[in-house]
Protein backbone atom coordinates (compact mmCIF):
# COMPACT_ATOMS: atom_id res chain seq x y z
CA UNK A 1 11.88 24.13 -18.74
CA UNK A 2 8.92 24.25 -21.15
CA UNK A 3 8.64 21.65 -23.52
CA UNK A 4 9.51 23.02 -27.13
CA UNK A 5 8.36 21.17 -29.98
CA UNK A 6 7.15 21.71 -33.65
CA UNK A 7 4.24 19.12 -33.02
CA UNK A 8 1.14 21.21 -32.23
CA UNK A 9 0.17 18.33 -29.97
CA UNK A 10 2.26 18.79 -28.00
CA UNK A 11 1.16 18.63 -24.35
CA UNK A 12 2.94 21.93 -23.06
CA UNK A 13 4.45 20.79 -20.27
CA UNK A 14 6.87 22.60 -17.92
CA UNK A 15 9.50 20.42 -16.22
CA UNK A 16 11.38 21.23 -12.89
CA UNK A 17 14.51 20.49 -11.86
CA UNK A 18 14.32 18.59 -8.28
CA UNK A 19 16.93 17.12 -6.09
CA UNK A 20 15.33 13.61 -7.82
CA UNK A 21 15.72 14.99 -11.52
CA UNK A 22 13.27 16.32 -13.38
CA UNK A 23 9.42 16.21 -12.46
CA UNK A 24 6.66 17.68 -14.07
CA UNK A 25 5.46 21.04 -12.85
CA UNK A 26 1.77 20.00 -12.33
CA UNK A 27 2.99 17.19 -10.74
CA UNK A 28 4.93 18.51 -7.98
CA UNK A 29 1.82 21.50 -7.48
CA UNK A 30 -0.27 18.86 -6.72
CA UNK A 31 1.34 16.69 -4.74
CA UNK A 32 2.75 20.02 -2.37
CA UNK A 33 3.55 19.95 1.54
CA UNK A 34 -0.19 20.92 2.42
CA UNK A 35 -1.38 17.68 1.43
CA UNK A 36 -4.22 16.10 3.28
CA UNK A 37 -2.52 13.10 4.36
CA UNK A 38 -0.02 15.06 6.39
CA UNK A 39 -2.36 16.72 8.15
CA UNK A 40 -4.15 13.19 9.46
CA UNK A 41 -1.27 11.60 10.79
CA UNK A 42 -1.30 10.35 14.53
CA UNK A 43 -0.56 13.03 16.83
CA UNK A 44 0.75 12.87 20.62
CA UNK A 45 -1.46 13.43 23.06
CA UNK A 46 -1.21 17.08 25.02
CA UNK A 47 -1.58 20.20 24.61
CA UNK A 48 0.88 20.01 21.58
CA UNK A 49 -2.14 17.64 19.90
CA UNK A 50 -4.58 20.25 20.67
CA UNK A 51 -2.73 23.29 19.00
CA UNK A 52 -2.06 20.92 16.31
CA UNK A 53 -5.71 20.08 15.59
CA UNK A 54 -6.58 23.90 15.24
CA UNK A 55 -3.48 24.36 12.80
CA UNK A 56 -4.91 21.47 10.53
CA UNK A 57 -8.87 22.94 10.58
CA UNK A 58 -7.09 26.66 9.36
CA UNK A 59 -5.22 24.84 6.65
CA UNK A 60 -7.73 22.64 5.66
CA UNK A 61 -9.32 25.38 3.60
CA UNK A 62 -6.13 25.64 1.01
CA UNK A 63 -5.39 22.09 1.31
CA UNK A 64 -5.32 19.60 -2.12
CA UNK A 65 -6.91 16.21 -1.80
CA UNK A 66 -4.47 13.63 -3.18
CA UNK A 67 -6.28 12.41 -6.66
CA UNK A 68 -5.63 11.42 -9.66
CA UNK A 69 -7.66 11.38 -13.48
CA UNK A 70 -7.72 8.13 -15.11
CA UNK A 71 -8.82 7.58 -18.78
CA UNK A 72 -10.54 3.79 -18.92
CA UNK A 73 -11.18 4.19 -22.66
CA UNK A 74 -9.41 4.88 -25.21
CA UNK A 75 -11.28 6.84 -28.17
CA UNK A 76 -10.17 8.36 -31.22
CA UNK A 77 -9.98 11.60 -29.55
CA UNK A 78 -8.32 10.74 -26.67
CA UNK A 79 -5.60 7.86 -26.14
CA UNK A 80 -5.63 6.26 -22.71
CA UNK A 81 -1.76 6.47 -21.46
CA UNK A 82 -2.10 6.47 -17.73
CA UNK A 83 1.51 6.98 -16.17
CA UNK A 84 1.96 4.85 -13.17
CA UNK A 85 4.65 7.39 -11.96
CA UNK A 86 2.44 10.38 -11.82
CA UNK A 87 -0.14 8.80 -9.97
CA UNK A 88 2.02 7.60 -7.54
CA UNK A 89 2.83 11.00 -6.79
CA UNK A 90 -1.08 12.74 -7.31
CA UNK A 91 -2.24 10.22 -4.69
CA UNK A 92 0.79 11.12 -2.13
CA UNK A 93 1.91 7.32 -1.94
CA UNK A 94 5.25 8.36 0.29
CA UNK A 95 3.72 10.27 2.84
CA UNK A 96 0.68 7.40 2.48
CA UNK A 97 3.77 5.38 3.63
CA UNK A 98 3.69 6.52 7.32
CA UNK A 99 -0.06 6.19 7.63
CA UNK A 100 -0.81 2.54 9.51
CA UNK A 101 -4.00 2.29 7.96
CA UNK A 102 -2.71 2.78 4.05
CA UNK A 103 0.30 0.85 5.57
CA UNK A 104 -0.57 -2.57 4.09
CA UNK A 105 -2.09 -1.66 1.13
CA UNK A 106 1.13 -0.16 -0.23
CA UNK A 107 3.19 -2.89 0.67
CA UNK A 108 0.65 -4.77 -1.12
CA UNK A 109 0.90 -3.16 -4.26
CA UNK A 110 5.07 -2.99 -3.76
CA UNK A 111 4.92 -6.45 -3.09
CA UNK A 112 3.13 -6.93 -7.17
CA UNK A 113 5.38 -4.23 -8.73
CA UNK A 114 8.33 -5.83 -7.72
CA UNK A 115 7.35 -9.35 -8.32
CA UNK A 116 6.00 -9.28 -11.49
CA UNK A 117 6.13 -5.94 -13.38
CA UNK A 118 9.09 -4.30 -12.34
CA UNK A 119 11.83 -4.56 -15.75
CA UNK A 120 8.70 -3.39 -17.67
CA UNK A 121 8.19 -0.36 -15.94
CA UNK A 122 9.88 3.22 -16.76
CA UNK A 123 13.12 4.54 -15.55
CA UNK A 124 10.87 7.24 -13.53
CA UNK A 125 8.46 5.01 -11.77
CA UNK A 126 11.64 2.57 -10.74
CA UNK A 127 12.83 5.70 -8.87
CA UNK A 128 9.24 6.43 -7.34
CA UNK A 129 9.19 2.50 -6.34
CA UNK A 130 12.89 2.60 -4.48
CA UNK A 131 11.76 5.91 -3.03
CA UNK A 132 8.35 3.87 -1.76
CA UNK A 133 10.67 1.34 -0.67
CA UNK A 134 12.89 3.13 1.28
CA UNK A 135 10.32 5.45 3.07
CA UNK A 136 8.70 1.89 4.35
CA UNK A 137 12.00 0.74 5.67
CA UNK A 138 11.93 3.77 7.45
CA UNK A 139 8.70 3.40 8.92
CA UNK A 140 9.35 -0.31 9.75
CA UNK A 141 12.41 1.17 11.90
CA UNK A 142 9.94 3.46 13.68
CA UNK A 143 7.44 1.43 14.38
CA UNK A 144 9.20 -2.13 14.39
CA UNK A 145 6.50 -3.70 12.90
CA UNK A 146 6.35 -5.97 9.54
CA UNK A 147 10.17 -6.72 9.70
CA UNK A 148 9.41 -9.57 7.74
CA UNK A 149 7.66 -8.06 5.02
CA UNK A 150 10.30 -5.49 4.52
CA UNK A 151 13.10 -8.61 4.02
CA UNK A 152 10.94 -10.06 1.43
CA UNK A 153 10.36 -6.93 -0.34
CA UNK A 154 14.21 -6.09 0.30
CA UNK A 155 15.12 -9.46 -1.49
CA UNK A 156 13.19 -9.45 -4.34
CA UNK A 157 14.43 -5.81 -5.13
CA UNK A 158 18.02 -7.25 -4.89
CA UNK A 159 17.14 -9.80 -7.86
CA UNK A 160 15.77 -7.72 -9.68
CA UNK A 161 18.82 -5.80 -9.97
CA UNK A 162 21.15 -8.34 -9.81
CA UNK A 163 19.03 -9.79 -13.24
CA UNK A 164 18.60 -6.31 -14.59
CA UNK A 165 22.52 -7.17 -15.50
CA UNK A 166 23.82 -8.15 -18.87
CA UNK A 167 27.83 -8.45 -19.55
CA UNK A 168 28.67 -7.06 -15.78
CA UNK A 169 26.85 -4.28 -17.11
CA UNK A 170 23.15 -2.75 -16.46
CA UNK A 171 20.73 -2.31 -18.93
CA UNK A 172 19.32 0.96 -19.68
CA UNK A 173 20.60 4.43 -18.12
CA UNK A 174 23.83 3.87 -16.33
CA UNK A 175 23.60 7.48 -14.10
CA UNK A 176 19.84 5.70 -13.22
CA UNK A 177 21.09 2.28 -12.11
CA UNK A 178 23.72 4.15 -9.97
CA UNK A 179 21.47 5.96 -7.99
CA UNK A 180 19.03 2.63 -7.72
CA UNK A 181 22.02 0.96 -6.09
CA UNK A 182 22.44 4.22 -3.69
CA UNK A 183 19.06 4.02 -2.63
CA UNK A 184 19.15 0.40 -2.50
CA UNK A 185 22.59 0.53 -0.26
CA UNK A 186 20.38 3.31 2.39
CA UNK A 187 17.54 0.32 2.28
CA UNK A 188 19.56 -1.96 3.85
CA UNK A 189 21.37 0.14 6.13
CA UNK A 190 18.34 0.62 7.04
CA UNK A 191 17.26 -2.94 7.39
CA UNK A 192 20.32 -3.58 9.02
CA UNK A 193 20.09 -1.44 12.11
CA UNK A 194 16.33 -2.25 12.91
CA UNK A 195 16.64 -3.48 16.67
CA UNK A 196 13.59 -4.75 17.87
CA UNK A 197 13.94 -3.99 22.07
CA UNK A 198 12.46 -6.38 24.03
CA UNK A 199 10.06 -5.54 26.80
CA UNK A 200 11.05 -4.87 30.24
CA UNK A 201 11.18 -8.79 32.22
CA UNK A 202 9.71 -6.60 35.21
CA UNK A 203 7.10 -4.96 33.21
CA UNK A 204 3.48 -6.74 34.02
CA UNK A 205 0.97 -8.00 32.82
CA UNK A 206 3.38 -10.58 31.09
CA UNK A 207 2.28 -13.75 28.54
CA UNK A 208 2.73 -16.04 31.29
CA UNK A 209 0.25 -13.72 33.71
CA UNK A 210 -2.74 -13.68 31.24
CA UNK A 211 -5.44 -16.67 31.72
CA UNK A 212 -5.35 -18.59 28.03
CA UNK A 213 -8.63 -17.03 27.31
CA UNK A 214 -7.18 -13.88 26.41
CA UNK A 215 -4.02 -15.44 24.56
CA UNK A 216 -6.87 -17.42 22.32
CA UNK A 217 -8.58 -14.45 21.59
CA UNK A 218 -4.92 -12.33 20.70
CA UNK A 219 -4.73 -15.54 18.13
CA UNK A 220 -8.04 -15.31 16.52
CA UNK A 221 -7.70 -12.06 15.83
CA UNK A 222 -4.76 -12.86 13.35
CA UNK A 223 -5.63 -12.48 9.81
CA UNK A 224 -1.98 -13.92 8.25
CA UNK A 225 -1.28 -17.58 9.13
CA UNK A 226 2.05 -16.75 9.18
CA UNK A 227 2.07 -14.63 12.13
CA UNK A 228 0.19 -17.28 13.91
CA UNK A 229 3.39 -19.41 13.02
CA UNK A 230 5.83 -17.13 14.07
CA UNK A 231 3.76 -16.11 17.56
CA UNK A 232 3.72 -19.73 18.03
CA UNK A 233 7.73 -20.00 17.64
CA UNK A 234 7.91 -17.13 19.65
CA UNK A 235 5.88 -17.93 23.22
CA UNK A 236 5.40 -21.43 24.22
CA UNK A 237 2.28 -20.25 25.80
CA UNK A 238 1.38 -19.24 22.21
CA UNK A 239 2.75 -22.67 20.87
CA UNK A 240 0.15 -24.80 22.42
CA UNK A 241 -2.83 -22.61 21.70
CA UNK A 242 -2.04 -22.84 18.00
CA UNK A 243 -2.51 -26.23 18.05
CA UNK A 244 -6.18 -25.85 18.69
CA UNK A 245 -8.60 -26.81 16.45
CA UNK A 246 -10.62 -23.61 16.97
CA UNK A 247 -8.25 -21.29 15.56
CA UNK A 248 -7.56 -22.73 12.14
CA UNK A 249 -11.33 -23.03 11.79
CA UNK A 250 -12.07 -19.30 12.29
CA UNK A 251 -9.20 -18.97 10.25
CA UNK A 252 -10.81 -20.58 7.37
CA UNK A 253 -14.22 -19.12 8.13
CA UNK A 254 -12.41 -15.37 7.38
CA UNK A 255 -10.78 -16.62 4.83
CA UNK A 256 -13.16 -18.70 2.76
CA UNK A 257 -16.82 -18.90 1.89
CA UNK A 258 -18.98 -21.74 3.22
CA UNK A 259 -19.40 -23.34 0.01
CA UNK A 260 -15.38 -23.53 -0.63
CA UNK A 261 -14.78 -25.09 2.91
CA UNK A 262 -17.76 -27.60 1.72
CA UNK A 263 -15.82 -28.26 -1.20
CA UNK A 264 -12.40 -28.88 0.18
CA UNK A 265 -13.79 -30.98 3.26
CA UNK A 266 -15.78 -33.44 0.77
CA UNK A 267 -12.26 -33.80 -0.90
CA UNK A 268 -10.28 -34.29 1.85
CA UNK A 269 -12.37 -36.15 4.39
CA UNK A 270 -10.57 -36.76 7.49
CA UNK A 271 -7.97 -34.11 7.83
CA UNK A 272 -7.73 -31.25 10.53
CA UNK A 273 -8.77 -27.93 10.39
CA UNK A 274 -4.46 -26.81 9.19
CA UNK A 275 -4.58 -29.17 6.85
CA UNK A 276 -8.03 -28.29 5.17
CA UNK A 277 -6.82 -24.44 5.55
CA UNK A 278 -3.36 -25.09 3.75
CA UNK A 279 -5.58 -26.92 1.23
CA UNK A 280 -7.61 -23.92 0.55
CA UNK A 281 -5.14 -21.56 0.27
CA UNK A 282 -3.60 -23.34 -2.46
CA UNK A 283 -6.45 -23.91 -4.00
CA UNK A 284 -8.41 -20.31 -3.56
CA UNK A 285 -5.99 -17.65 -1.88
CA UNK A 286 -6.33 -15.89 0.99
CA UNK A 287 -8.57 -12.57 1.14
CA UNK A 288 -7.33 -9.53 1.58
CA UNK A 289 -9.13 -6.60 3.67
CA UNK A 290 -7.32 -3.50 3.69
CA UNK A 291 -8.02 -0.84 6.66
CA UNK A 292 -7.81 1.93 4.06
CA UNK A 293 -8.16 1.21 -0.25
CA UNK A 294 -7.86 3.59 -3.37
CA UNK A 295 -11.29 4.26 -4.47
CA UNK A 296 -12.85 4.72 -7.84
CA UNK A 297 -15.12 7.82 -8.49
CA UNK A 298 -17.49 6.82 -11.08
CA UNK A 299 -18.46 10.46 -11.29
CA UNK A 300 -15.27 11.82 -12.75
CA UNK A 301 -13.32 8.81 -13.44
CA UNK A 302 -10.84 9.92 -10.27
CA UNK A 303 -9.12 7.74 -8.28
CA UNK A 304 -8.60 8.90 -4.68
CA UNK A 305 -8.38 7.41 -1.28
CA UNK A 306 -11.40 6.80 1.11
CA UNK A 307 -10.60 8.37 4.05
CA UNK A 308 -9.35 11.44 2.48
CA UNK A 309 -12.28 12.28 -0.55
CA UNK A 310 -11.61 13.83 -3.57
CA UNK A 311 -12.64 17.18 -5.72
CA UNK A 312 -15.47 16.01 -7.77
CA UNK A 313 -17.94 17.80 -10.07
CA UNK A 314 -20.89 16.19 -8.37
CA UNK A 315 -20.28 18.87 -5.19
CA UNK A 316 -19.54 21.43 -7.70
CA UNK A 317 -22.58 21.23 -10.53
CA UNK A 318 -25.88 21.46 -8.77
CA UNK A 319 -27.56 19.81 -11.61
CA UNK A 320 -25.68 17.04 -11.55
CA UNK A 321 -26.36 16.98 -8.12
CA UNK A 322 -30.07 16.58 -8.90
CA UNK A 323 -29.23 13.71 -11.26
CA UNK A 324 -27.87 12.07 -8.35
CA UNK A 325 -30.84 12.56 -5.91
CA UNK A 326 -32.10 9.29 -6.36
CA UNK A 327 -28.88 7.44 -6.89
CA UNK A 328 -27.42 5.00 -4.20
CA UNK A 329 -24.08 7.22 -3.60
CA UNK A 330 -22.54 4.29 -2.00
CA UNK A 331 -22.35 2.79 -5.88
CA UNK A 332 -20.86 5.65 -7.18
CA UNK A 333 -17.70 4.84 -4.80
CA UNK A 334 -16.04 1.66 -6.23
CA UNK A 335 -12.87 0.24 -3.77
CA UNK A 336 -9.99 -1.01 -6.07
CA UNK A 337 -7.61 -3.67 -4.71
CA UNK A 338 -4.05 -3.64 -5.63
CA UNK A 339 -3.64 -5.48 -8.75
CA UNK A 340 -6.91 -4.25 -10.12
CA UNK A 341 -4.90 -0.65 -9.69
CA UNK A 342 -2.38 -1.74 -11.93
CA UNK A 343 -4.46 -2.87 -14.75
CA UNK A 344 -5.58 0.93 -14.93
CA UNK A 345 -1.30 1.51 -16.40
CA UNK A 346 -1.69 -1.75 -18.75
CA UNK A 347 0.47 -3.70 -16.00
């Protein structure tokens, strides 16, 4: 369906008709099943990965790198209107989903939309975020991991729509808030029939087998104080080694910079390394480190991810190549953290 218009601006687009509703054509022929991030996913090991491999290095050739074209400035000649929608769907964020190392990053950025900017967002990116949601419910019931995460995210979606409500009534499209509640009903069926299946009582080494060396170091190599919580309501054995000073200092040394861990012990002389660490977080936040990030190209203004590169018109202009002899291409790469994504769509 062309769009038909007297306006000689108009932007020409052509519109299909999806099992979802209407998407834009150039939309959909960029974000196709030969995708990139597919083709990367973890594969079995066996002959099956082997035949696999030489299927993804034939289509590799015709595949599309998920990317998408920002503006940063506006001008008189052209306005900066970046949809959030469409670049959720140029940079392939539901098959990104299923990927462990884009994993947290996503939830990340869910985690925002949800919690701050979701009733100012369109009817069309609402549907990309419950289709987000419910593809990471899925792969929480896969891979029984982040259970937690997914309740929060679950909950916070549920008051949203329960305040979304005026007069017993939605606001906005009624046929739209319908098939949010459908997809919200599948999200926690879902949720609901996770079962996480405890390990085999004969199956060795168990927690109780391994010297405490090796239970420290499983500790220290927690990022989230919360899962050193939870490990520690889990396992006695895990209970006592939280207690330990050393682990809420290397906690703190992750998290915070010598000069804030100065700061907060000269205010609060006397207190343990939990205390000084809950002090911190409240005062600086935690860091976050992401396996895998969106990445700006300074270049051509594209944002892609790292792992996966993008079509720029450095490799495809020779002189601009030669322009860039000399230039530190690490520089030219800038990583973009969740809610500095979102500033890009004025959120």
């Amino acid at each position: 369906m062309p769009f038909i218009s007297k306006d000689w601006r108009s932007p020409g687009e052509e519109w299909v008709k999806t099992v979802e509703g209407w998407e834009k054509k150039k939309i959909l022929e960029c974000a196709n099943n030969k995708t990139l991030s597919l083709l990367i996913r973890n594969e079995k090991d066996g002959d099956k990965a082997r035949e696999r491999e030489k299927e993804k290095e034939k289509k590799k050739d015709n595949v599309v790198q998920p990317h998408c074209h920002i503006t940063l400035k506006c001008t008189r000649e052209i306005a900066g209107f970046n949809g959030l929608s469409d670049a959720l769907k140029r940079l392939d964020f539901l098959s990104a989903v299923h990927d462990c190392r884009r994993f947290n990053y996503i939830v990340r950025l869910l985690d925002l939309l949800v919690s701050h900017t979701m009733g100012g967002l369109s009817g069309c990116a609402q549907r990309v975020l419950f289709n987000m949601l419910e593809e990471v419910a899925l792969e929480v019931s896969c891979s029984q991991q982040q259970t937690g995460r997914l309740r929060r995210l679950i909950e916070r979606m549920r008051a949203f729509s329960a305040s979304c409500c005026w007069g017993g009534r939605p606001l906005g499209s009624v046929i739209l808030w319908e098939k949010h509640k459908e997809a919200l009903e599948r999200i926690l069926q879902i949720a609901s029939s996770i079962t996480i299946t405890q390990p085999d009582e004969e199956q060795r080494p168990q927690w109780a087998d391994l010297p405490a060396e090796c239970r420290r170091e499983v500790l220290l190599r927690l990022s989230d104080p919360r899962d050193i919580e939870s490990s520690s309501e889990a396992c006695e054995y895990l209970a006592v080694l939280a207690q330990e000073q050393r682990i809420w200092r290397e906690l703190a040394q992750y998290h915070f910079t010598p000069q804030q861990i100065a700061t907060i012990m000269q205010n609060n002389p006397g207190k343990d390394w939990k205390s000084l660490f809950t002090v911190a977080r409240r005062s600086f936040g935690l860091r976050e480190e992401y396996a895998e990030m969106i990445q700006l190209c300074r270049n051509c203004r594209c944002l892609f991810w790292r792992s996966l590169g993008h079509p720029c018109i450095a490799d495809q202009d020779p002189a601009f190549q030669e322009k860039l002899a000399d230039v530190d291409q690490s520089s030219l790469h800038v990583p973009i953290p969740p809610q500095t994504f979102l500033k890009f769509f004025s959120l």
